[in-house]
Protein backbone atom coordinates (compact mmCIF):
# COMPACT_ATOMS: atom_id res chain seq x y z
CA UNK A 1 -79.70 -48.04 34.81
CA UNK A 2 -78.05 -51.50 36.12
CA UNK A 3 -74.38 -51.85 35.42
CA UNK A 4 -71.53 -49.80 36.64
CA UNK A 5 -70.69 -46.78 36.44
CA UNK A 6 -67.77 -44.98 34.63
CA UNK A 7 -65.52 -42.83 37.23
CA UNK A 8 -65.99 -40.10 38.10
CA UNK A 9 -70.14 -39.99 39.07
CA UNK A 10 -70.94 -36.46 39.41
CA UNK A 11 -72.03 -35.69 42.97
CA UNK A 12 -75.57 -33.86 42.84
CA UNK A 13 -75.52 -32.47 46.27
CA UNK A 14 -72.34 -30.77 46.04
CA UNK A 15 -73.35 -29.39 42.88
CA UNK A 16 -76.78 -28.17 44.57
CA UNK A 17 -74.70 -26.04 47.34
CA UNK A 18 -72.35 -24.67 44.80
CA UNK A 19 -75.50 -23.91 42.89
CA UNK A 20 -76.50 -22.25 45.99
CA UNK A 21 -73.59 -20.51 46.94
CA UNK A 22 -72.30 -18.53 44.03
CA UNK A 23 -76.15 -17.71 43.90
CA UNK A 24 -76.03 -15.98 46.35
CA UNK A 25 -72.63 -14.07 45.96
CA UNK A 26 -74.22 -13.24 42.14
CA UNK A 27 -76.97 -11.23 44.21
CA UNK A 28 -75.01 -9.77 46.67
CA UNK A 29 -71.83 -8.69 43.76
CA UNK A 30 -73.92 -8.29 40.54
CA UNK A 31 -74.22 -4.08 40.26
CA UNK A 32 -77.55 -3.93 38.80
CA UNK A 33 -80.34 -6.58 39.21
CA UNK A 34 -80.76 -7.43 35.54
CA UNK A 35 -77.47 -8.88 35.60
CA UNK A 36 -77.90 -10.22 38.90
CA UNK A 37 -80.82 -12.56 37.78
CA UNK A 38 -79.33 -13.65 34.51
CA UNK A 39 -76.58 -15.35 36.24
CA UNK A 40 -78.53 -16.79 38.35
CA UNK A 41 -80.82 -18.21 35.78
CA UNK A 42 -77.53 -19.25 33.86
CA UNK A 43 -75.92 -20.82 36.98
CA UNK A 44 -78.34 -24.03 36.56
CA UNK A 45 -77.93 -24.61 33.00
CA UNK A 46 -73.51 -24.19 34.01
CA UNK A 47 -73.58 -25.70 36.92
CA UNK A 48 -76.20 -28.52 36.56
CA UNK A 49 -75.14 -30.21 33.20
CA UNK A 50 -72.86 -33.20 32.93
CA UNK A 51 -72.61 -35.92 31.34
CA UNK A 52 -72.23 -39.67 33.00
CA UNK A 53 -71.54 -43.17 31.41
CA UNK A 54 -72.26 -46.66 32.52
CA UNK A 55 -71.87 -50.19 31.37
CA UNK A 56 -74.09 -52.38 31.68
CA UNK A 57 -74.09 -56.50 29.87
CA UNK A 58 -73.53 -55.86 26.59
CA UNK A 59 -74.82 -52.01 26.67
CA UNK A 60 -73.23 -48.41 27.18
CA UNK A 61 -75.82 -46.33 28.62
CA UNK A 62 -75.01 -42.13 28.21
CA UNK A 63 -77.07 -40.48 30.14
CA UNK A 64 -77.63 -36.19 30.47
CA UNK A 65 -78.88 -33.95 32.96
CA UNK A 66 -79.15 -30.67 31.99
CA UNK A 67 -80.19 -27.83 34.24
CA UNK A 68 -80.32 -30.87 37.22
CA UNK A 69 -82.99 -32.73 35.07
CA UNK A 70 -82.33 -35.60 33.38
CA UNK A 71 -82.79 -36.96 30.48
CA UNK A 72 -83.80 -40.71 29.05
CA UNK A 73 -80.27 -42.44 28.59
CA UNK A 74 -78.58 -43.04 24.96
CA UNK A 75 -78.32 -46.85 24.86
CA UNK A 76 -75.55 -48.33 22.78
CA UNK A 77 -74.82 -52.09 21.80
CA UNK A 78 -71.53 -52.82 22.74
CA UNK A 79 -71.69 -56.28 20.37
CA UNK A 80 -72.10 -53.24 17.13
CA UNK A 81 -68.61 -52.52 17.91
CA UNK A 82 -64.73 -53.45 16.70
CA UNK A 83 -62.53 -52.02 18.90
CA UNK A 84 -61.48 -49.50 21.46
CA UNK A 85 -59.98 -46.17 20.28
CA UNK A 86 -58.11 -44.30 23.14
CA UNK A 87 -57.09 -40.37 22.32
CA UNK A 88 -55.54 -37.60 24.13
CA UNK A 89 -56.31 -33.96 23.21
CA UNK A 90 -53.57 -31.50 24.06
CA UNK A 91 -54.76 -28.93 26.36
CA UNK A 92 -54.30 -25.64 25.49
CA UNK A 93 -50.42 -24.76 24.79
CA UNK A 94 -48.55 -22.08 24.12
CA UNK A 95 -49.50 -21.25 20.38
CA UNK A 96 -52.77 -20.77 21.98
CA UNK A 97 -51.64 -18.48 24.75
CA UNK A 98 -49.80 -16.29 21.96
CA UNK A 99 -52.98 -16.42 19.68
CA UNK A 100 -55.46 -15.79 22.36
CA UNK A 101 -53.44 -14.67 25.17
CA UNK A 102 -53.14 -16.12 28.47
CA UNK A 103 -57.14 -16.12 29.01
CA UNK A 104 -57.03 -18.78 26.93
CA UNK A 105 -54.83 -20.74 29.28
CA UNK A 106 -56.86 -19.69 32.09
CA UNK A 107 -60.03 -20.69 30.31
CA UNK A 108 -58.73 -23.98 28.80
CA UNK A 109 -58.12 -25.02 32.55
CA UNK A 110 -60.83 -23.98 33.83
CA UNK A 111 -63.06 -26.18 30.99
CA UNK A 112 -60.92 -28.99 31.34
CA UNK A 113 -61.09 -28.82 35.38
CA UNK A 114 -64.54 -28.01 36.53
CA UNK A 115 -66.48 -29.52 32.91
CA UNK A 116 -64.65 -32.62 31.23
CA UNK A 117 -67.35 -33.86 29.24
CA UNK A 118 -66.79 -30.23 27.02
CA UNK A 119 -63.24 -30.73 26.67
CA UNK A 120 -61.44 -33.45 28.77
CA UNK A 121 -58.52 -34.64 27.55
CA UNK A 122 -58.37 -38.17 27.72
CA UNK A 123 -61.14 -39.92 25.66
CA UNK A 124 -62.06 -43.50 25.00
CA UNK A 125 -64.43 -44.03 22.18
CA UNK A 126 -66.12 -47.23 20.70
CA UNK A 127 -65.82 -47.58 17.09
CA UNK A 128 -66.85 -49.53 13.88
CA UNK A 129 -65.37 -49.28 11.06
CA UNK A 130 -63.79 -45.99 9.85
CA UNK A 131 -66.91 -43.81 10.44
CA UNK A 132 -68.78 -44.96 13.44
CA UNK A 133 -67.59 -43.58 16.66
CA UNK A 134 -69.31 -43.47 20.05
CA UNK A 135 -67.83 -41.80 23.00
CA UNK A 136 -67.57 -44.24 25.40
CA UNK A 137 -66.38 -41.64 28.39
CA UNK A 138 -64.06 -38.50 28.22
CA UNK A 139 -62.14 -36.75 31.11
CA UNK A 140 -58.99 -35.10 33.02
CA UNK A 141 -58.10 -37.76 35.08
CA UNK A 142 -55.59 -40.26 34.49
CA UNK A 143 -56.80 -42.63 37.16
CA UNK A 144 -60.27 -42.78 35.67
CA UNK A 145 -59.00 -42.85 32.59
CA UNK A 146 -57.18 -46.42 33.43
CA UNK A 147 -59.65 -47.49 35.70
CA UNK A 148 -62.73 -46.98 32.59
CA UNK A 149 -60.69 -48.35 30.13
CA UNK A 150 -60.13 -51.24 32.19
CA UNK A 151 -63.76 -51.54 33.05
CA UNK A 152 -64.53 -51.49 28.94
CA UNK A 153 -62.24 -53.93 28.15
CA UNK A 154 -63.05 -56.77 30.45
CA UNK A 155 -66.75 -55.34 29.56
CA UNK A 156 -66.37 -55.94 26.13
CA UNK A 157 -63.32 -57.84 25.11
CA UNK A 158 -62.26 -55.69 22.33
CA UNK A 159 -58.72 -54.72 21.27
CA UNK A 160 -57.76 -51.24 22.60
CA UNK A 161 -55.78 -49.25 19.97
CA UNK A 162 -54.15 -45.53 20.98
CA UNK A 163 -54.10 -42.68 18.29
């Protein structure tokens, strides 16, 4: 995949020794070995899918690894589309917390924090029209956030527009 990258590239190693850590604390803390293994067969899948972006001359190339394997990238033409729609999803607020109780703050964080390509809440999509969107990169951070958006517009050369 030639091009560059959108911020933040998700570091493999470090995800391989948490992998390996709270593997290891799931077989020493689990209380009986059936539920010992099944988190440790689900820690993969958790820890070990994410979602990265990347720009290359007139392409946006989405790529997936699930479980650590990855798959054949999503190729978009960036020439297909009109503009650049920027959006920021609340996180989870105080309605919520009364609705749900304060798990649901806990577990909004924790979503937001540790797996921004569920839920992040800055987003930057690609669109045409009314009905064609493409994400173009979603996230937490407000320096990646400008730094992307930057990156897509001298990329592309479209008009940026903020809902």
């Amino acid at each position: 995949m030639a091009g560059q990258n959108l911020s933040p590239v998700p570091n493999r190693n470090k995800r391989f020794i948490l992998l390996a850590v709270l593997s290891i604390l799931a077989l020493i803390v689990g209380r009986h070995w059936g539920e010992r293994i099944g988190l440790v067969l689900a820690l993969p899948v958790i820890i070990g899918t994410y979602r990265r972006f990347r720009v290359s001359p007139g392409l946006l190339k989405q790529r997936w690894t699930i479980a650590f394997i990855d798959r054949e990238p999503i190729t978009f033409k960036l020439k297909r589309y009109s503009r650049i729609e920027v959006k920021y999803a609340t996180q989870t607020n105080v309605g919520e917390m009364m609705m749900f109780g304060f798990i649901a703050i806990i577990f909004g964080w924790v979503l937001d924090t540790f797996f921004p390509w569920i839920g992040g809440t800055y987003q930057i999509w690609l669109t045409r029209g009314i009905d064609e969107q493409v994400l173009a990169w979603q996230g937490n951070s407000q320096l990646h956030y400008e730094k992307n958006l930057a990156t897509l517009v001298s990329s592309t050369g479209l008009e940026v527009m903020v809902r």
